[in-house]
N, C-alpha and C. Protein backbone atom coordinates (compact mmCIF):
# COMPACT_ATOMS: atom_id res chain seq x y z
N UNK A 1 -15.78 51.83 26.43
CA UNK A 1 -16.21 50.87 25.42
C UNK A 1 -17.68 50.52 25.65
N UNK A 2 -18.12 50.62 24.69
CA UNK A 2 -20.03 50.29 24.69
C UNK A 2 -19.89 48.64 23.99
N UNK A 3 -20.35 47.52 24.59
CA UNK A 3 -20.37 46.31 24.11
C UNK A 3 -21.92 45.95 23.55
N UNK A 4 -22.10 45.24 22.55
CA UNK A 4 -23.12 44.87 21.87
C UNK A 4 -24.52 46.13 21.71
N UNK A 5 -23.44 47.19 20.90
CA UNK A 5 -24.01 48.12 20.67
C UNK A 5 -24.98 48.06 19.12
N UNK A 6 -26.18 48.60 18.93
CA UNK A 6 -27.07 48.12 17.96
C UNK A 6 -26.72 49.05 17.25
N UNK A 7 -26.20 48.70 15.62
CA UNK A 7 -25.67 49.27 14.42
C UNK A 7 -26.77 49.44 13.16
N UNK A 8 -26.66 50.40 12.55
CA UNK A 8 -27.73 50.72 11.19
C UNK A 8 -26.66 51.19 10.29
N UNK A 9 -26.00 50.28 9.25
CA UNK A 9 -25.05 50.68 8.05
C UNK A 9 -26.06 50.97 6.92
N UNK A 10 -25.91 52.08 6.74
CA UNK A 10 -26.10 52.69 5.64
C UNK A 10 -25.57 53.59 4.18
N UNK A 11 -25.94 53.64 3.18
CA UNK A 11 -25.22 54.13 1.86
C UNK A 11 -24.93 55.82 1.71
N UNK A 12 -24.29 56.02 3.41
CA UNK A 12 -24.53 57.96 3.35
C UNK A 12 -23.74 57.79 4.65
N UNK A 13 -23.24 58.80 5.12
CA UNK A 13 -22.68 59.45 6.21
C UNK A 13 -23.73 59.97 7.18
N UNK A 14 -23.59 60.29 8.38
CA UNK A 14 -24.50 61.08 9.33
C UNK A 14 -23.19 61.89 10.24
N UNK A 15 -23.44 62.21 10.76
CA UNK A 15 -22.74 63.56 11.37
C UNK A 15 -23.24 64.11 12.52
N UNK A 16 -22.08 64.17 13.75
CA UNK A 16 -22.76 64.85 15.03
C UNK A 16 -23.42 66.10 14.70
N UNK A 17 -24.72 65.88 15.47
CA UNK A 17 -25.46 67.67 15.42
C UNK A 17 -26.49 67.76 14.33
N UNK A 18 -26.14 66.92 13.22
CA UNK A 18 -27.34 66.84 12.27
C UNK A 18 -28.55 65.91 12.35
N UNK A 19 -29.33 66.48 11.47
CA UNK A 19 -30.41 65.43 11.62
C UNK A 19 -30.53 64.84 10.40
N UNK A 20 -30.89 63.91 10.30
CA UNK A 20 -31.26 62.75 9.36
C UNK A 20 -32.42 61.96 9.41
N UNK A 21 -33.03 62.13 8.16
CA UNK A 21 -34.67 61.49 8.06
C UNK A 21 -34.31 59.97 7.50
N UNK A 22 -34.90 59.20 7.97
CA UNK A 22 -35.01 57.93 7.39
C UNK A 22 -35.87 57.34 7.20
N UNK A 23 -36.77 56.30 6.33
CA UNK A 23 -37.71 55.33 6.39
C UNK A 23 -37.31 54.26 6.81
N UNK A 24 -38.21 53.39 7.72
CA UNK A 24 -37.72 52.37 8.06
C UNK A 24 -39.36 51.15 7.25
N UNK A 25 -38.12 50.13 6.76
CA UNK A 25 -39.30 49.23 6.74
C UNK A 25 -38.79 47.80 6.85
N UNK A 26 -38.07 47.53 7.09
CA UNK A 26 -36.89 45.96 7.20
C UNK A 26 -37.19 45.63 9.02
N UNK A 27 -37.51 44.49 9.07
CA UNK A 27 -37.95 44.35 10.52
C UNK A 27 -37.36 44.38 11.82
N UNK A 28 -35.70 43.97 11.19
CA UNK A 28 -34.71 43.96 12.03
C UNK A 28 -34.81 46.13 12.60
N UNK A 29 -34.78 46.20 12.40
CA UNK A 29 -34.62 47.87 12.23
C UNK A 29 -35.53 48.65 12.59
N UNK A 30 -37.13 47.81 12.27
CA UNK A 30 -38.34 48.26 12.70
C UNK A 30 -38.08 47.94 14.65
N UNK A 31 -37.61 46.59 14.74
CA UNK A 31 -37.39 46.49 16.00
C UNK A 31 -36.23 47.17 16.53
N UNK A 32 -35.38 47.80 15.59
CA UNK A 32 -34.16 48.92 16.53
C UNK A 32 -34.81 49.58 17.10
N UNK A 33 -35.54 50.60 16.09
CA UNK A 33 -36.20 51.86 16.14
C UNK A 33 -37.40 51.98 17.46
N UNK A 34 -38.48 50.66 17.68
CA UNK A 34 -39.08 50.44 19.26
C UNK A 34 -37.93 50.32 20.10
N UNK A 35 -36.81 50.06 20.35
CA UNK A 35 -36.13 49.57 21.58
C UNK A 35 -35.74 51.25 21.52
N UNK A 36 -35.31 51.76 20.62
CA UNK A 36 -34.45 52.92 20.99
C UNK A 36 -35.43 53.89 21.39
N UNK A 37 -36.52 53.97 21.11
CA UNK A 37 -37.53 54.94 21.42
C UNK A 37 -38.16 54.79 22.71
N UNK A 38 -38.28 52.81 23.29
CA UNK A 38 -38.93 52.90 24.50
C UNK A 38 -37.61 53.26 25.62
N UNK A 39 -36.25 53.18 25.12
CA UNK A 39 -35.54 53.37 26.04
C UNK A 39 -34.61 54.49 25.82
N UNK A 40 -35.08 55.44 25.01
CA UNK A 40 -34.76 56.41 25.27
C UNK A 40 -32.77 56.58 24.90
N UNK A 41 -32.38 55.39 23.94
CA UNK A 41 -31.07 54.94 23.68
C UNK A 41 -30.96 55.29 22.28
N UNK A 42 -29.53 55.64 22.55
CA UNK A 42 -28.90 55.70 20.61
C UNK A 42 -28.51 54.76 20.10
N UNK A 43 -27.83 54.83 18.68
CA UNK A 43 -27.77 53.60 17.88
C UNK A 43 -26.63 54.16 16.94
N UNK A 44 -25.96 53.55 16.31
CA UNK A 44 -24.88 53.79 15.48
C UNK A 44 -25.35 53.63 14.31
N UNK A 45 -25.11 54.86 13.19
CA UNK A 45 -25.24 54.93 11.78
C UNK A 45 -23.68 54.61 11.64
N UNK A 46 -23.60 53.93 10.34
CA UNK A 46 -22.25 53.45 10.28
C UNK A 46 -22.39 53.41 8.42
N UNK A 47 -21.08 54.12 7.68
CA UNK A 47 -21.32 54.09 6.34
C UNK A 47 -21.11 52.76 5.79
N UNK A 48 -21.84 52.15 4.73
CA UNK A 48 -21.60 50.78 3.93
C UNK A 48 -20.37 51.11 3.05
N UNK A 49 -19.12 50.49 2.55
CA UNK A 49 -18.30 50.03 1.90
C UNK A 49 -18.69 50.68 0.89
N UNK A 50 -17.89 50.89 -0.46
CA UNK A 50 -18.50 51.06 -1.65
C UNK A 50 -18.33 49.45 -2.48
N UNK A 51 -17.48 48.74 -2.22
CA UNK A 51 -17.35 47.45 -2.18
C UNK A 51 -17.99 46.28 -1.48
N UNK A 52 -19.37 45.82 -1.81
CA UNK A 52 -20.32 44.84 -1.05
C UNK A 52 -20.31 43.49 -1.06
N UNK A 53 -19.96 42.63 -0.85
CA UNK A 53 -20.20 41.14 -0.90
C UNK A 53 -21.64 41.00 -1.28
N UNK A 54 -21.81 39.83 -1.62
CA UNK A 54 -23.30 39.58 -1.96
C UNK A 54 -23.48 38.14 -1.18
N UNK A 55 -24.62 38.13 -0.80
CA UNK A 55 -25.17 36.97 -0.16
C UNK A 55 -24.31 36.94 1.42
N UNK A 56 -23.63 37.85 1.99
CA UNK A 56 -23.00 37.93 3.03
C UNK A 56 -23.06 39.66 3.85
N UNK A 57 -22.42 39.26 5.10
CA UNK A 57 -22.94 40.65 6.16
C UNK A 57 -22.51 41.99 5.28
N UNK A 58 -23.23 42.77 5.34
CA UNK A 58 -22.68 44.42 4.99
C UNK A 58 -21.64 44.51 5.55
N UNK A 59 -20.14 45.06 4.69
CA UNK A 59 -19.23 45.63 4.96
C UNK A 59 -19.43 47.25 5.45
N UNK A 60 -18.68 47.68 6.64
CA UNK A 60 -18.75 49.49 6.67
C UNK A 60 -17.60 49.58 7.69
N UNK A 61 -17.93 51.25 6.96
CA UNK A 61 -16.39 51.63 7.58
C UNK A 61 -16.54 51.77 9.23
N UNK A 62 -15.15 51.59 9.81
CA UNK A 62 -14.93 51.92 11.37
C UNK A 62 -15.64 53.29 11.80
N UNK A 63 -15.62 54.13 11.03
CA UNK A 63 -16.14 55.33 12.07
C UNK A 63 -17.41 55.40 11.30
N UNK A 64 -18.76 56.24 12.90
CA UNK A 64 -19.69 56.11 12.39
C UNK A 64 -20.50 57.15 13.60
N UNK A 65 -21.29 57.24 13.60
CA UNK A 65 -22.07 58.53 14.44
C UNK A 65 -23.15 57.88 15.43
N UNK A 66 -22.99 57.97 16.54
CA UNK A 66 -24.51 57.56 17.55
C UNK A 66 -25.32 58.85 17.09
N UNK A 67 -26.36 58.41 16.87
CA UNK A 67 -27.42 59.27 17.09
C UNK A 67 -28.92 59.00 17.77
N UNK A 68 -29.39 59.95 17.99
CA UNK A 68 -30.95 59.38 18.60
C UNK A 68 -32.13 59.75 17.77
N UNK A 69 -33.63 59.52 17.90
CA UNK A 69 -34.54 59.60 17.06
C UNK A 69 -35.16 60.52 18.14
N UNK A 70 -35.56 61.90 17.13
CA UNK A 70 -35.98 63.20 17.57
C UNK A 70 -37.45 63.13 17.06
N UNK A 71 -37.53 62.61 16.14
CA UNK A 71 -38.96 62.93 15.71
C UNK A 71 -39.44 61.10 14.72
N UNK A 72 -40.83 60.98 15.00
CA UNK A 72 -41.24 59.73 13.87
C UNK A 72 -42.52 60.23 13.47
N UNK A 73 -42.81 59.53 12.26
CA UNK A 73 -44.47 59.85 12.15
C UNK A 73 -44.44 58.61 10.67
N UNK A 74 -45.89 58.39 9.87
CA UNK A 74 -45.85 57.62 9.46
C UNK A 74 -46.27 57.91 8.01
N UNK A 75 -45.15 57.48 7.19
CA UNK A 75 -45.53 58.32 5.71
C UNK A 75 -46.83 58.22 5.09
N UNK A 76 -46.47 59.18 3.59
CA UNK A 76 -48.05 58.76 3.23
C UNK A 76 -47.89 57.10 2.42
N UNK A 77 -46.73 56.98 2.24
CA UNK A 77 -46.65 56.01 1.44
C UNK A 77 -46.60 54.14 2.90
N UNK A 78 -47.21 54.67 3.74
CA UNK A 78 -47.25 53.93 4.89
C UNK A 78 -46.32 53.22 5.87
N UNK A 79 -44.70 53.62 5.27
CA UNK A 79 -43.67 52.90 6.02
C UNK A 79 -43.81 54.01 7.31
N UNK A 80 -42.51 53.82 8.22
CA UNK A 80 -42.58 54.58 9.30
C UNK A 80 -41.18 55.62 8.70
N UNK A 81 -40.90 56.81 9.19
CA UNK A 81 -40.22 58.04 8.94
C UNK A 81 -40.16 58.40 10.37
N UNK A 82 -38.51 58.45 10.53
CA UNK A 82 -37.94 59.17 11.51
C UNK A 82 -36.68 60.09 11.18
N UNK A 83 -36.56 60.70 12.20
CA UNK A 83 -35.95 62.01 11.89
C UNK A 83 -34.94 61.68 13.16
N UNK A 84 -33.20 61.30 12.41
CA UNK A 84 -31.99 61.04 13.85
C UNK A 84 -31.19 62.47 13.83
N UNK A 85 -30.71 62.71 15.21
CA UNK A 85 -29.90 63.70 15.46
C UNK A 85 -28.36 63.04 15.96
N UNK A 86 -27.52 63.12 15.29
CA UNK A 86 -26.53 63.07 15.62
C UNK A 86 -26.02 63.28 16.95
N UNK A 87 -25.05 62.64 17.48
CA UNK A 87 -24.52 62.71 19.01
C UNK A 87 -23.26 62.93 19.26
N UNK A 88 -22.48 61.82 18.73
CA UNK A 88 -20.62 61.88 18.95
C UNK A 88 -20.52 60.85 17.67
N UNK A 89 -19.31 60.79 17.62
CA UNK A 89 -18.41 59.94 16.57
C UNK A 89 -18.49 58.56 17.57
N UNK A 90 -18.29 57.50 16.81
CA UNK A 90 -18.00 56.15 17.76
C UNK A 90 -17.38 55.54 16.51
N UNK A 91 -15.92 54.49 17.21
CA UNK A 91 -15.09 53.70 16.13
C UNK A 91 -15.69 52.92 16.61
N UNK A 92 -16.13 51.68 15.64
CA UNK A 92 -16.56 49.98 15.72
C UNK A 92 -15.04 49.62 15.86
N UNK A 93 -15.06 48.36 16.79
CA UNK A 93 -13.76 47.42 17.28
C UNK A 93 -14.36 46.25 16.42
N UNK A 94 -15.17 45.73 16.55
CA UNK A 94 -15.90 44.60 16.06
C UNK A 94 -17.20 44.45 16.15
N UNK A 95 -17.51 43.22 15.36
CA UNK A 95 -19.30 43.44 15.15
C UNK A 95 -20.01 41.88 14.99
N UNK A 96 -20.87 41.82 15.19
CA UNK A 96 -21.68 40.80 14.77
C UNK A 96 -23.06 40.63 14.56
N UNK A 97 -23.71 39.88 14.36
CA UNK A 97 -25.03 39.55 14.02
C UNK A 97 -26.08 38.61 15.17
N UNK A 98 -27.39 39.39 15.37
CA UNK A 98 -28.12 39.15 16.44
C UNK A 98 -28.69 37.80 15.76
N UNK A 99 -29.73 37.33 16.61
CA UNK A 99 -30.55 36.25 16.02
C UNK A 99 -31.55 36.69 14.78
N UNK A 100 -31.81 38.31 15.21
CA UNK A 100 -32.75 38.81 14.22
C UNK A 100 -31.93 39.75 12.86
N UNK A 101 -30.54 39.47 12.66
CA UNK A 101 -30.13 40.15 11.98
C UNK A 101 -29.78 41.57 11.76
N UNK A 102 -29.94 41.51 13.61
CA UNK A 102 -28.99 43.05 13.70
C UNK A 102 -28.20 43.31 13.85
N UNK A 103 -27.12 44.25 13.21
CA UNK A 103 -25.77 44.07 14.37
C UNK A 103 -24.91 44.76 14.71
N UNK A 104 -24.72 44.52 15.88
CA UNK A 104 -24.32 45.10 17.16
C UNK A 104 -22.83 44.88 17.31
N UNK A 105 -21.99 45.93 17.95
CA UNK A 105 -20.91 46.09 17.89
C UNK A 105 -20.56 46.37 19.18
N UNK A 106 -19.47 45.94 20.01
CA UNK A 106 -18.12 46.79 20.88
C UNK A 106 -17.69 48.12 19.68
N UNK A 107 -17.91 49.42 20.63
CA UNK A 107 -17.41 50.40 19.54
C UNK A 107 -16.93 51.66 21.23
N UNK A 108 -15.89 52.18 20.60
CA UNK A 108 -15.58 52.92 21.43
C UNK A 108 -16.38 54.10 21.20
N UNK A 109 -16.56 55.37 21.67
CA UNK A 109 -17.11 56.56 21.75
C UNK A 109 -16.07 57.81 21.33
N UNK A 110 -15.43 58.00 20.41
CA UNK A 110 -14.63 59.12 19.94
C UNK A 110 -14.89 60.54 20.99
N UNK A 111 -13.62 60.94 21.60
CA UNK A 111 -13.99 62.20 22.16
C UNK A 111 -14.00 63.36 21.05
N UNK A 112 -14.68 63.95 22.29
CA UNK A 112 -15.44 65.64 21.37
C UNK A 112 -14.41 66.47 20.77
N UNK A 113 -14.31 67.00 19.82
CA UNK A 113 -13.63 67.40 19.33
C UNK A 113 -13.66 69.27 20.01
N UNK A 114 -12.34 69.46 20.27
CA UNK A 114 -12.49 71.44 20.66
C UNK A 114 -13.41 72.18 19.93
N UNK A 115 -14.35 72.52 20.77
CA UNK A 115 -14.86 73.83 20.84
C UNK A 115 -13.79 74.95 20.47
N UNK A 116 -13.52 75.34 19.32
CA UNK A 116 -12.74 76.75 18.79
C UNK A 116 -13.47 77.00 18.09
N UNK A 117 -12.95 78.26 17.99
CA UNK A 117 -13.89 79.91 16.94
C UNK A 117 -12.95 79.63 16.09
N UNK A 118 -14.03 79.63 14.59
CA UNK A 118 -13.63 79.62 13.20
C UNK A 118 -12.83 80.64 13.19
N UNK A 119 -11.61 80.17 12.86
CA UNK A 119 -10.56 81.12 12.18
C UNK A 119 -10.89 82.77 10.94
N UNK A 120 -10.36 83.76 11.15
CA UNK A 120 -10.86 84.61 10.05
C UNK A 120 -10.82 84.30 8.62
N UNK A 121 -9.84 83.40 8.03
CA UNK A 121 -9.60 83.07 6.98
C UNK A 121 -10.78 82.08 6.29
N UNK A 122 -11.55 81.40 7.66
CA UNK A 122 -12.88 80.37 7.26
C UNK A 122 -14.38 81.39 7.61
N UNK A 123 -14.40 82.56 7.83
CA UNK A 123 -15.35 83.39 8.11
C UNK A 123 -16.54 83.05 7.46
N UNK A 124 -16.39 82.95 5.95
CA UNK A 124 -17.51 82.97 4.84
C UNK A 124 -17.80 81.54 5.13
N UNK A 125 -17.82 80.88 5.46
CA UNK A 125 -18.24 79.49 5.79
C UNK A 125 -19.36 79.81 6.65
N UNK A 126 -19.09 80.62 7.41
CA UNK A 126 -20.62 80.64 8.45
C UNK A 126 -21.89 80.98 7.59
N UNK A 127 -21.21 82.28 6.67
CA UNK A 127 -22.52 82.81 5.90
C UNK A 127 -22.79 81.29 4.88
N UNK A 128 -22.36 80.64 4.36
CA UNK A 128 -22.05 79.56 3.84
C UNK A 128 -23.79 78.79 3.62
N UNK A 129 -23.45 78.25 5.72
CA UNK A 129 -24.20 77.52 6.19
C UNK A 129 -25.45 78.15 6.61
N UNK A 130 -25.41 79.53 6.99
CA UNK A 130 -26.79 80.21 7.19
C UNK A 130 -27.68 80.16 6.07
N UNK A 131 -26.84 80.19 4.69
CA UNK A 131 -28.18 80.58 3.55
C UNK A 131 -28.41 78.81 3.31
N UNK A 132 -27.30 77.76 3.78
CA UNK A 132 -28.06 76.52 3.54
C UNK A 132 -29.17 76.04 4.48
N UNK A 133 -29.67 77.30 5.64
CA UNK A 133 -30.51 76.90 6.82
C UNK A 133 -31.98 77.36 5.98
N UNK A 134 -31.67 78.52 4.95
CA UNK A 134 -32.97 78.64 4.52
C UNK A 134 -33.72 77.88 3.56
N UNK A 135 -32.48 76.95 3.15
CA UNK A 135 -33.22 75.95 2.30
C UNK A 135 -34.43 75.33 2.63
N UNK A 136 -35.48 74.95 1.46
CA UNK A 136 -36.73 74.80 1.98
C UNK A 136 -36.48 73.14 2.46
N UNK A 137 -35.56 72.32 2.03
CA UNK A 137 -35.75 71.38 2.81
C UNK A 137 -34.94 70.74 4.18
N UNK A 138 -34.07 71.88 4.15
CA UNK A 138 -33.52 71.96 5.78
C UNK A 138 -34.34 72.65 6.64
N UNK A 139 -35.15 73.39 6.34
CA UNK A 139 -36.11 74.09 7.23
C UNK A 139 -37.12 72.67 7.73
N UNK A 140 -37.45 71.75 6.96
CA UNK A 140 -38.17 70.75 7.67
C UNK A 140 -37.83 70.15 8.16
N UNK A 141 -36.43 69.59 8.32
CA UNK A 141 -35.86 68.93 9.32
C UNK A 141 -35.96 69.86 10.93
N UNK A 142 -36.18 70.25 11.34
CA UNK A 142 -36.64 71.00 12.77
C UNK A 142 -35.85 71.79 13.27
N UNK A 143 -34.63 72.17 12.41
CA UNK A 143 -32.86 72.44 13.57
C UNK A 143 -33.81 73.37 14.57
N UNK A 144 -33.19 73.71 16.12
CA UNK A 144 -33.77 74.56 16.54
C UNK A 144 -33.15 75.47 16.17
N UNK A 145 -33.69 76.38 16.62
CA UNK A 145 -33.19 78.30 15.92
C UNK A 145 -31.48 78.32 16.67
N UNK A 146 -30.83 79.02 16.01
CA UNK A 146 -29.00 79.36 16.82
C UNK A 146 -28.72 80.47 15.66
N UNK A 147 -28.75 82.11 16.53
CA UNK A 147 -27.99 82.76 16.15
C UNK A 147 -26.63 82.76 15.10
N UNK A 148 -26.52 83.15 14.18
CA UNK A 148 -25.51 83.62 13.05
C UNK A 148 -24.24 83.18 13.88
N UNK A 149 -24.10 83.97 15.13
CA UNK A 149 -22.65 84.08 15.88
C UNK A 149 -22.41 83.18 16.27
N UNK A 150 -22.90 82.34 17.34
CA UNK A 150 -22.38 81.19 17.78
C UNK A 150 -21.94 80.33 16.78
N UNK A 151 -22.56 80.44 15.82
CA UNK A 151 -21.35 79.87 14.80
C UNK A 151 -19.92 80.11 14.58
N UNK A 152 -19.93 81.50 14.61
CA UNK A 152 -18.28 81.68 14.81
C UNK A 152 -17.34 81.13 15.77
N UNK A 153 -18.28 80.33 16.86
CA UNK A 153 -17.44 80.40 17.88
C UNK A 153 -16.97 78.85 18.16
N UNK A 154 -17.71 77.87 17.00
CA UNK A 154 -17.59 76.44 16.79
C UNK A 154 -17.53 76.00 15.82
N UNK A 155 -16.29 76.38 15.42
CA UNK A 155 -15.40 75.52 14.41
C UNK A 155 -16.12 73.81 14.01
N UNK A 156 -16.23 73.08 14.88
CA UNK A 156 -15.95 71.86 14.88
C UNK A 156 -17.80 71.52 14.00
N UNK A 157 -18.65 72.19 14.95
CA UNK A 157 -19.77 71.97 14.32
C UNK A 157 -20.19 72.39 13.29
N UNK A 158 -19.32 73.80 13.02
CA UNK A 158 -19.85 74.39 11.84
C UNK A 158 -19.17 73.31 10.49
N UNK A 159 -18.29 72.68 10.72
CA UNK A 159 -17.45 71.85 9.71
C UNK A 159 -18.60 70.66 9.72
N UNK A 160 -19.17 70.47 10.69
CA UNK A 160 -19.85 68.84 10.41
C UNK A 160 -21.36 69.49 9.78
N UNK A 161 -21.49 70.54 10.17
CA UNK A 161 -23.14 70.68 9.05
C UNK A 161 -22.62 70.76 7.99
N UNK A 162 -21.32 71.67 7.72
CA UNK A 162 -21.85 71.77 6.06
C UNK A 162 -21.19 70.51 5.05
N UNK A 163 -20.58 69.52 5.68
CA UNK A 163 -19.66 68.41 5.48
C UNK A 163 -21.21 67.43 5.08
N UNK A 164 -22.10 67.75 6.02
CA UNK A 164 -23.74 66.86 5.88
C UNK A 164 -24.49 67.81 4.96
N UNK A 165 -24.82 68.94 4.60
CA UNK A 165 -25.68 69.59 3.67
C UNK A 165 -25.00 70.22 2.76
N UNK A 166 -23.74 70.46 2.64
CA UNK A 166 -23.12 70.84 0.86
C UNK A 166 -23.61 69.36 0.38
N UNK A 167 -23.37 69.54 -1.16
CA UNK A 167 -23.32 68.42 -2.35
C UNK A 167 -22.35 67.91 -2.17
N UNK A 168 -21.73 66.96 -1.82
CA UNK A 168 -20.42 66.06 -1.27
C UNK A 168 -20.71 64.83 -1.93
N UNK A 169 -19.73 63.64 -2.16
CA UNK A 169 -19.88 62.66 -2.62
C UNK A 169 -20.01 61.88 -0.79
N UNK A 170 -20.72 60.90 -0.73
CA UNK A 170 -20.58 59.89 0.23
C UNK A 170 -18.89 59.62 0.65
N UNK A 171 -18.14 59.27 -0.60
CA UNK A 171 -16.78 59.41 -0.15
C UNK A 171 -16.10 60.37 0.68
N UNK A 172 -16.20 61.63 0.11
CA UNK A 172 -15.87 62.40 0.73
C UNK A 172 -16.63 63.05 2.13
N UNK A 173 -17.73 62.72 2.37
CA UNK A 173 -18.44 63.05 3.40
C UNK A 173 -17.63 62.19 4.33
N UNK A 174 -17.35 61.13 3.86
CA UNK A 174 -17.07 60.06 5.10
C UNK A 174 -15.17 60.62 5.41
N UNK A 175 -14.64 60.73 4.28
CA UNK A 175 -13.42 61.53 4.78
C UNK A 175 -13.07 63.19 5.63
N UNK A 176 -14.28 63.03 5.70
CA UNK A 176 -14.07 65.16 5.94
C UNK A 176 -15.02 64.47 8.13
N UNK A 177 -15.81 63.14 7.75
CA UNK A 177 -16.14 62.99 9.27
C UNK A 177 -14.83 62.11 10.00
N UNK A 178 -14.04 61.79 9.37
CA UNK A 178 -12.85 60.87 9.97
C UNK A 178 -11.81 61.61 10.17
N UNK A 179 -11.57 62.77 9.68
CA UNK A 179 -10.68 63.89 10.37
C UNK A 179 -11.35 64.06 11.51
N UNK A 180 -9.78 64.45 12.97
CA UNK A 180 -10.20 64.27 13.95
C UNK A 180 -9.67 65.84 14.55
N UNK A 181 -9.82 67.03 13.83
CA UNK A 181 -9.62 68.39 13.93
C UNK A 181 -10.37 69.37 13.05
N UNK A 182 -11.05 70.13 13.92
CA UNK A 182 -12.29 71.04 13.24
C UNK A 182 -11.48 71.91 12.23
N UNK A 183 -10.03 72.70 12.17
CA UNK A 183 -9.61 73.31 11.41
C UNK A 183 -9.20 72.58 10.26
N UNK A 184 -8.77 71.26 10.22
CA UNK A 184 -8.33 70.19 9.26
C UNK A 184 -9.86 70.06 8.05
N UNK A 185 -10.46 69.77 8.76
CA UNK A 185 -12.19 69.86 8.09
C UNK A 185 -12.47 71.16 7.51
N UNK A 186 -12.46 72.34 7.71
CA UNK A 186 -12.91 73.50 7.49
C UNK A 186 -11.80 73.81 6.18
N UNK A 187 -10.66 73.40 6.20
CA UNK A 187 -9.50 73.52 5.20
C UNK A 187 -9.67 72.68 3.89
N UNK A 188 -10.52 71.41 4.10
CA UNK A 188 -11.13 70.50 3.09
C UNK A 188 -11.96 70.81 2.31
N UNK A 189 -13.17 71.56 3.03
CA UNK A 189 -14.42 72.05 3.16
C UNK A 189 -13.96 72.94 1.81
N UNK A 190 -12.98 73.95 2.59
CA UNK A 190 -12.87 74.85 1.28
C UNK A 190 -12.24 75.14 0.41
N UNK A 191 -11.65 74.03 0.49
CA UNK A 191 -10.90 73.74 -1.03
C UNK A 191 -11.57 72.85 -1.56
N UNK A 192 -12.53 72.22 -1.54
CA UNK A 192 -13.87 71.25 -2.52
C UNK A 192 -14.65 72.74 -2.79
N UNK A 193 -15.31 73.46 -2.45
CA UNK A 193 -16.06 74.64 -2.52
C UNK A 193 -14.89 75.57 -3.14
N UNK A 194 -13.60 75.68 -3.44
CA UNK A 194 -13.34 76.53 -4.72
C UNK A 194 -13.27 75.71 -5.74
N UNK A 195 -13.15 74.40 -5.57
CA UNK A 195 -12.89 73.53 -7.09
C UNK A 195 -14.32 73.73 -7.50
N UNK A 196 -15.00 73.85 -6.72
CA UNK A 196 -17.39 73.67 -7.43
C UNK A 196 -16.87 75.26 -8.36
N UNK A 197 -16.34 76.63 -7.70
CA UNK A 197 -16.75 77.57 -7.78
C UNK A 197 -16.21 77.54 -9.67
N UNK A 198 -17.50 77.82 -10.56
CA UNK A 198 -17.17 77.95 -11.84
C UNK A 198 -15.92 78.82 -12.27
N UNK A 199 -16.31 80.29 -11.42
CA UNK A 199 -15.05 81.08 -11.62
C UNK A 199 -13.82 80.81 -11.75
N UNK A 200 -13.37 79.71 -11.09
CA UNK A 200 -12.04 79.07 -11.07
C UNK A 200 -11.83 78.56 -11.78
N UNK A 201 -12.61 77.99 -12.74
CA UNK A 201 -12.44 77.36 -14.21
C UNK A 201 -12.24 78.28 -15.41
């Protein structure tokens, strides 16, 4: 259990292994982003509700992703821009609010999910995710370089990139990261990707 762990709810999913660009300009957050950088600590992305109260704390769901900040620099439009990499899954137990309006949670740390090789029946999923690596705007996010194959051989990750870079609704992003089995995900994965496929219509 991690106690008074510092939380960032946001209107999107994040996902172990990926990266995620963000602007920051809200102060509470400006001050996450120094603590986590001088100490070298992660922080929990956590999805917002689709249901919000107004004038009261952000609602979000229990599961949510530590990640760390890989890269910052400072836009042209002058806020600050960082770039998070995903880490592990973490469930929030409970939460509250700092003096500065941050807030921080007791959240457990979800274990890693098996390392297994994509099944033959999910094969085309790898090619899937390779031609979404050439996209011109996943190429700026930094991934480092990883061979075609080792994909085959991790199920679990190959389900959480393309769960973060297919066209997914937020809903469903957040259901395909709360399955807690890489073959369960990969079975989701591609049955949303034959309902897209026109042919099937």
């Amino acid at each position: 259990m991690l106690n008074d762990y510092p939380l960032f709810p946001l209107p999107l999913v994040a996902f172990p292994g990926c990266r995620l660009p963000l602007q920051i300009f809200e102060p509470r957050y400006l001050d996450l982003v120094k603590l986590s950088l001088s100490t070298n600590r992660s922080f929990g992305i956590v999805t917002l509700s689709s249901n919000q109260p107004q004038n009261d704390s952000p609602v979000f769901e229990p599961i949510g992703t530590a990640v760390k900040i890989v890269d910052f620099n400072e836009q042209p439009n002058g806020l600050l821009g960082i770039v998070c990499e995903g880490a592990h899954k973490i469930y929030v137990r409970s939460a509250s609010s700092t003096d500065n309006h941050l807030i921080c949670a007791d959240v457990e740390e979800v274990v890693d999910e098996p390392v297994l090789a994509v099944p033959p029946e999910f094969e085309d999923l790898v090619y899937v995710l390779d031609s979404l690596f050439k996209h011109p705007y996943v190429e700026t996010l930094g991934y480092p370089s990883r061979s075609i194959d080792e994909w085959f051989l991790d199920a679990a990750n190959l389900g959480f990139y393309l769960s973060y870079l297919l066209p997914f609704s937020t809903e469903i992003r957040y259901r395909l990261l709360s399955l807690e089995l890489p073959f369960e995900r990969l079975i989701l994965i591609q049955s949303l990707l034959d309902d897209m496929d026109p042919q099937d219509s």
